[in-house]
C-alpha atoms as a PDB file:
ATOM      1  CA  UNK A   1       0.000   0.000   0.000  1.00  0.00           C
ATOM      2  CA  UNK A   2       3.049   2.550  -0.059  1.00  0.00           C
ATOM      3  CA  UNK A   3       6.350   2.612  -1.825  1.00  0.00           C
ATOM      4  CA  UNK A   4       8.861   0.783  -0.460  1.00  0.00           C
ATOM      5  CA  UNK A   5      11.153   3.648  -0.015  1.00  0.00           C
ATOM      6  CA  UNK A   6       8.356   5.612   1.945  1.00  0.00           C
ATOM      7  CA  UNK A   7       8.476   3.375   4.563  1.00  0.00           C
ATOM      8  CA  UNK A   8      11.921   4.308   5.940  1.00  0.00           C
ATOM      9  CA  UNK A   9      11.060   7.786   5.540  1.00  0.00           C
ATOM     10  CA  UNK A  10       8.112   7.495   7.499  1.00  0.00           C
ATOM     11  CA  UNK A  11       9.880   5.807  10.325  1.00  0.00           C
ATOM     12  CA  UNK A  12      12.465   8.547  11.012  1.00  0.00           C
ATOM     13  CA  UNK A  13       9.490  11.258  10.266  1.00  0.00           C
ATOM     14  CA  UNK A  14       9.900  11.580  14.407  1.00  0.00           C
ATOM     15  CA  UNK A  15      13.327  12.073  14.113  1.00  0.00           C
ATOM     16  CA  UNK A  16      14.442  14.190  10.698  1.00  0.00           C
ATOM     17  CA  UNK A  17      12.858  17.461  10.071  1.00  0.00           C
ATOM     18  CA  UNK A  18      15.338  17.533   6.297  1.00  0.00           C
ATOM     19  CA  UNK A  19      15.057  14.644   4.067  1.00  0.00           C
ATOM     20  CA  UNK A  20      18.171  14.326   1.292  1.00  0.00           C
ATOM     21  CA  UNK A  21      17.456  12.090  -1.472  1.00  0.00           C
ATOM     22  CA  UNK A  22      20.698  10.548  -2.678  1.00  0.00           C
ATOM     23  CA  UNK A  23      20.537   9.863  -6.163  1.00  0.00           C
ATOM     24  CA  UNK A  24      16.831  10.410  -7.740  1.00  0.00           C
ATOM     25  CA  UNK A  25      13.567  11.546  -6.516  1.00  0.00           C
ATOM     26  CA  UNK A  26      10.960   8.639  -5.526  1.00  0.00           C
ATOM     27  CA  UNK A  27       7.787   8.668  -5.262  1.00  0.00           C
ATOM     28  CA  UNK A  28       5.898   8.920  -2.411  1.00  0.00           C
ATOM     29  CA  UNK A  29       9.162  10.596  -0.295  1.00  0.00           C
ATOM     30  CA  UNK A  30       9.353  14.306  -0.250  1.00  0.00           C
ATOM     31  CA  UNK A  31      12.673  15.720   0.278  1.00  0.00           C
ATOM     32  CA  UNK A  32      15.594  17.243  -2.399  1.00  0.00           C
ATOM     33  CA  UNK A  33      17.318  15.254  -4.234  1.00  0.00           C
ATOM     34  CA  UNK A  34      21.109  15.370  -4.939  1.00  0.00           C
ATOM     35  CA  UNK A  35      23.132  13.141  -7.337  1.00  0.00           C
ATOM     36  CA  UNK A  36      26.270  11.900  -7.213  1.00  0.00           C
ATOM     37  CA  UNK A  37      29.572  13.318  -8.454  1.00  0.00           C
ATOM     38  CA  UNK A  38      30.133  12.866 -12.408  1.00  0.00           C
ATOM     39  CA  UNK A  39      32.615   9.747 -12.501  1.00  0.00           C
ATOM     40  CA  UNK A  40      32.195   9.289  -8.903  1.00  0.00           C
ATOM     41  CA  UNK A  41      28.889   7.107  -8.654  1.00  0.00           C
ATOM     42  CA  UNK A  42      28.434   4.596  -5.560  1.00  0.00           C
ATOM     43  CA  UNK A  43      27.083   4.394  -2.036  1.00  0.00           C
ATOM     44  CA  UNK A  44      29.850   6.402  -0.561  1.00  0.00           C
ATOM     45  CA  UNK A  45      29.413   9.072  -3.258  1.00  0.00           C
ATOM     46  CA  UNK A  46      25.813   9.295  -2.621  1.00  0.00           C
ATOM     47  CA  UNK A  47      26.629   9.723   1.000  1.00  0.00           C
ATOM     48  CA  UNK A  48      28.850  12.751   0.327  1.00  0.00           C
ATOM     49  CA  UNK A  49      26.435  14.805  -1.881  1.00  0.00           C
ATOM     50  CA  UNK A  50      23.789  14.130   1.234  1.00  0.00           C
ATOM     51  CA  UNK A  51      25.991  15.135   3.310  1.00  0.00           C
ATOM     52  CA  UNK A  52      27.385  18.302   1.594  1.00  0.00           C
ATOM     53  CA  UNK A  53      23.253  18.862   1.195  1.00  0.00           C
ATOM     54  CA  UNK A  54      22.196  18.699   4.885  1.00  0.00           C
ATOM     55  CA  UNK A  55      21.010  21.195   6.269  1.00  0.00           C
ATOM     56  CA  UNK A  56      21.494  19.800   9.818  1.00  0.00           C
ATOM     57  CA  UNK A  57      24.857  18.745  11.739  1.00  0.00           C
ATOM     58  CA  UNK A  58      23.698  15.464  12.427  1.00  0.00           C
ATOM     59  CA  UNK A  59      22.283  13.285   9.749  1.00  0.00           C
ATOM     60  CA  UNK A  60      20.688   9.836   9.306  1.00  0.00           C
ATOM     61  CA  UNK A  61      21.407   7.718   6.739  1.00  0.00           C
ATOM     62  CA  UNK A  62      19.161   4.797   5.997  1.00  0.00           C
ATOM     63  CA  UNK A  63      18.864   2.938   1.975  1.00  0.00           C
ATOM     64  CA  UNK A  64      15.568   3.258   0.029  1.00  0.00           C
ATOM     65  CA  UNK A  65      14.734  -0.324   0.258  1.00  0.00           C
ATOM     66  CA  UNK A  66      14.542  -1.009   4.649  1.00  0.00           C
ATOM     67  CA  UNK A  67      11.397  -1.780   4.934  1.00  0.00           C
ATOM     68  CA  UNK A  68      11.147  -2.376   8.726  1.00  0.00           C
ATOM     69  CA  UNK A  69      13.688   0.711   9.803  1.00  0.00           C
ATOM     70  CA  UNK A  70      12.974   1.026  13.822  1.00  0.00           C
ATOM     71  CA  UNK A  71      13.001   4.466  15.186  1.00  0.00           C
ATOM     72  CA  UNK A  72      14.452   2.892  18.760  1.00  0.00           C
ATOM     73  CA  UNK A  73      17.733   1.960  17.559  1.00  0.00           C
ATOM     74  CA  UNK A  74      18.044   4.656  15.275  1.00  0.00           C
ATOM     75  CA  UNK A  75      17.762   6.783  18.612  1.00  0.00           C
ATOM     76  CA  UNK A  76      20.778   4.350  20.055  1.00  0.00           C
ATOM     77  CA  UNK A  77      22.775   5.446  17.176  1.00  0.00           C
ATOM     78  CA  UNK A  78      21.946   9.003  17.382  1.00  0.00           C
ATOM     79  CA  UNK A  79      22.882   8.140  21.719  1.00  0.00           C
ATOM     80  CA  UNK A  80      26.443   7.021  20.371  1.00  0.00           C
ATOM     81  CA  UNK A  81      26.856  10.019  18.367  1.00  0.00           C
ATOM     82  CA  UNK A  82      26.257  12.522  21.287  1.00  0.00           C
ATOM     83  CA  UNK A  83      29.783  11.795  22.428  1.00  0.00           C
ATOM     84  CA  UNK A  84      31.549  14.593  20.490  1.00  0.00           C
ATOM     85  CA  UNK A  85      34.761  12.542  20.007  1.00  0.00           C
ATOM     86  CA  UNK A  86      32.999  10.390  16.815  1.00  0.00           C
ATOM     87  CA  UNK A  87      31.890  11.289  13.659  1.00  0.00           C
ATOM     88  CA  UNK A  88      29.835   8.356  12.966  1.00  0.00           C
ATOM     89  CA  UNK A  89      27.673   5.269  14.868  1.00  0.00           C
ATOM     90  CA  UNK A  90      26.724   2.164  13.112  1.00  0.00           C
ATOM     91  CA  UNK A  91      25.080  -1.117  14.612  1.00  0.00           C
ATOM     92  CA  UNK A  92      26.978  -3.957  15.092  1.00  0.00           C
ATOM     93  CA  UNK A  93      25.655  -8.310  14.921  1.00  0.00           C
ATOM     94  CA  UNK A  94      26.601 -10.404  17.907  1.00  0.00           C
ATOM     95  CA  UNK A  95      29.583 -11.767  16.035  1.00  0.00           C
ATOM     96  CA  UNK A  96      30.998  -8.257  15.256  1.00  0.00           C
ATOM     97  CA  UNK A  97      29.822  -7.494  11.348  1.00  0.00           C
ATOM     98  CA  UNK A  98      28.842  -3.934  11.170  1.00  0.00           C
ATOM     99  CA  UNK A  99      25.845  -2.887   9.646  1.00  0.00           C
ATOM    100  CA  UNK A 100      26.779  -0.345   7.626  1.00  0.00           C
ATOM    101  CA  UNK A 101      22.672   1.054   7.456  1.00  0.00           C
ATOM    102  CA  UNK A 102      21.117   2.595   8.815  1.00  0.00           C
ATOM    103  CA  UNK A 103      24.043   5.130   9.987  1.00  0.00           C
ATOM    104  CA  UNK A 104      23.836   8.380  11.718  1.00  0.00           C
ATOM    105  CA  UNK A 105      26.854  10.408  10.992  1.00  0.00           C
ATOM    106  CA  UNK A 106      28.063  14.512  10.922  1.00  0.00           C
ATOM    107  CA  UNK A 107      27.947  16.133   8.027  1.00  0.00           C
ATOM    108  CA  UNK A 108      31.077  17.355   8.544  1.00  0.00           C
ATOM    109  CA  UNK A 109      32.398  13.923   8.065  1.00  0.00           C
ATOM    110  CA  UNK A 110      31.715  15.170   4.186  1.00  0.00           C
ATOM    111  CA  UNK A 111      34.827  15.974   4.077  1.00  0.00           C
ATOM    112  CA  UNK A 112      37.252  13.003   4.731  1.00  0.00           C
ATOM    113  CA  UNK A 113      34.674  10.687   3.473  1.00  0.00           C
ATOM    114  CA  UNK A 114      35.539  13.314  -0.174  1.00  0.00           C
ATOM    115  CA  UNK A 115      38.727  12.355   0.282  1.00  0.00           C
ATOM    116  CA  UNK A 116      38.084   8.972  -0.028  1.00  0.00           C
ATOM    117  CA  UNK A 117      36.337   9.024  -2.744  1.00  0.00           C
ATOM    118  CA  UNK A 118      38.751  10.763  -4.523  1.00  0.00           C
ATOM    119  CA  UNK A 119      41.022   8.400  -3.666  1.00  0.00           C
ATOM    120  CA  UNK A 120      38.829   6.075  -5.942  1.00  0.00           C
ATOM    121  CA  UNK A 121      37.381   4.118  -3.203  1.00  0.00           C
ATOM    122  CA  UNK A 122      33.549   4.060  -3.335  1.00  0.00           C
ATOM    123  CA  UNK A 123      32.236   1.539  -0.712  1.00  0.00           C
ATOM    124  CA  UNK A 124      30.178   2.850   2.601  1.00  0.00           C
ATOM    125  CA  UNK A 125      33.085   0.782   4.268  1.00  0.00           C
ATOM    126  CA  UNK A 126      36.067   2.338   3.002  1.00  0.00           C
ATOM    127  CA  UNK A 127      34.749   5.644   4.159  1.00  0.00           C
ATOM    128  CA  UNK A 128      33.721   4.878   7.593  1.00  0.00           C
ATOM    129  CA  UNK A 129      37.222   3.409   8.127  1.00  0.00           C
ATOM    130  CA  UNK A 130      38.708   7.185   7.689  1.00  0.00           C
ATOM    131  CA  UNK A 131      36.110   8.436  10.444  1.00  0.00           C
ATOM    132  CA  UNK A 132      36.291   8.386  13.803  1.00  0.00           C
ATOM    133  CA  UNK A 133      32.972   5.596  14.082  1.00  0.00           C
ATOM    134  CA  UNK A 134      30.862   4.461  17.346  1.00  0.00           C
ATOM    135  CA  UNK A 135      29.616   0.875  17.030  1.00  0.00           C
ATOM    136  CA  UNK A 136      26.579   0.241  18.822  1.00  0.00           C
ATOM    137  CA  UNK A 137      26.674  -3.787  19.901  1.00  0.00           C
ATOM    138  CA  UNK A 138      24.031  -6.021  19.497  1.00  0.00           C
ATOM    139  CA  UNK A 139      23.156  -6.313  23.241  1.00  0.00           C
ATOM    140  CA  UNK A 140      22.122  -2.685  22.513  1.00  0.00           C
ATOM    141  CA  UNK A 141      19.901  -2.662  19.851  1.00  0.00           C
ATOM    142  CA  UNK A 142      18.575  -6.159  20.488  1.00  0.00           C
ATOM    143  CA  UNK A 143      16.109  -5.296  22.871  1.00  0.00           C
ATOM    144  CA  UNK A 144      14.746  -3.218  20.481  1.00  0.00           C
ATOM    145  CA  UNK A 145      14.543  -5.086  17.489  1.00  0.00           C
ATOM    146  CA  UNK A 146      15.350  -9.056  18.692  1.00  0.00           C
ATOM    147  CA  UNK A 147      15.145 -10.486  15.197  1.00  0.00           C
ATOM    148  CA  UNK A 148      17.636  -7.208  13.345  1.00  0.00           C
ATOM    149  CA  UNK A 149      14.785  -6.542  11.110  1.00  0.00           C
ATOM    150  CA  UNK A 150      15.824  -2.912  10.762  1.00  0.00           C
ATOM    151  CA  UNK A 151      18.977  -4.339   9.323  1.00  0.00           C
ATOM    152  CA  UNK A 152      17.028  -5.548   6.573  1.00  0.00           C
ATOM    153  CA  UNK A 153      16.947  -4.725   2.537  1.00  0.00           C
ATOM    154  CA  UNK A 154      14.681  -5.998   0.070  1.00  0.00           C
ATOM    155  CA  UNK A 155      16.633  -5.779  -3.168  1.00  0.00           C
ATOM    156  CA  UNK A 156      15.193  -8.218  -5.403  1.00  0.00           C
ATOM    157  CA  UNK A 157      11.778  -9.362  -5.460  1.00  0.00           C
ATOM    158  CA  UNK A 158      12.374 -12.631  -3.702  1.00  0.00           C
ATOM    159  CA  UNK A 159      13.165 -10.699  -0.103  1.00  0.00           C
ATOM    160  CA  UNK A 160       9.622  -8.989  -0.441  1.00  0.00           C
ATOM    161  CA  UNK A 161       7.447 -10.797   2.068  1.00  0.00           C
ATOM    162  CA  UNK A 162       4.186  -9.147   3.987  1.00  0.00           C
ATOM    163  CA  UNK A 163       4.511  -6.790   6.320  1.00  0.00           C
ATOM    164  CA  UNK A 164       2.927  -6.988   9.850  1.00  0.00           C
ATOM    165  CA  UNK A 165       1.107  -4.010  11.300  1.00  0.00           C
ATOM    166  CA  UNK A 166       3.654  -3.839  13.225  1.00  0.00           C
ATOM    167  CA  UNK A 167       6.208  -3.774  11.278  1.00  0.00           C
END
């Protein structure tokens, strides 16, 4: 009943007040949209022209296709962020594998993660690695979400599957 990538928007409605579209505009999600660098295309470049967009400090950074985003641990991320000695928080899985999304970061990370990127690398990973990053373990954000469902991305029409009311 709504696009997919309205329904991460309308989770973090509580929390962002300025939504960046990285890439194109979708329908369904209001917000600008900013594309990536000529010759410079990727996740990490679309996180730079967000970030050189926002119009706040802080920003949260979640893909166009998590369906079941939960506004709790996005609120632990934002948490780990409040310590002013990191630019970034991400989640972490009980065995240590960072999620790289949904991420809350500075937008004043824009500029390291720009030099990455013009050192050719393009991946979300690469660019957290030359920011000071928060990881926020999964004894955190379990409580919150037990089965990591706001870890989740449908992108290919097998991984679609009902949503609950809840969800």
């Amino acid at each position: 009943g709504m696009p997919l990538a309205a329904r991460p928007a309308a989770a973090l409605v509580g929390v962002c007040d300025d939504v960046v579209l990285a890439g194109r505009a979708v329908a369904g999600v209001a917000g600008r949209v900013v594309t990536d660098e000529p010759g410079a295309e990727g996740p990490l470049a679309g996180l730079v022209a967000g970030l050189r967009a926002a119009q706040r400090d802080v920003c949260v950074v979640a893909g166009c296709d998590m369906p079941a985003l939960d506004p709790g641990v996005v609120g632990l991320l934002l948490e780990a962020l409040a310590d002013g000695a990191v630019d970034a928080a991400v989640c972490a899985r009980a065995g240590g594998e960072l999620e790289l999304l949904p991420l809350v970061i500075r937008a004043s990370a824009a500029v390291a993660l720009g030099g990455v990127l013009s050192a050719g690398d393009r991946s979300l990973r690469d660019g957290l690695a030359a920011v000071r990053t928060a990881i926020v373990p999964a004894a955190a954000w379990s409580a919150l979400d037990p089965e990591g469902r706001t870890f989740e991305s449908w992108n290919r029409p097998a991984d679609i599957r009902p949503m609950t009311a809840q969800s």
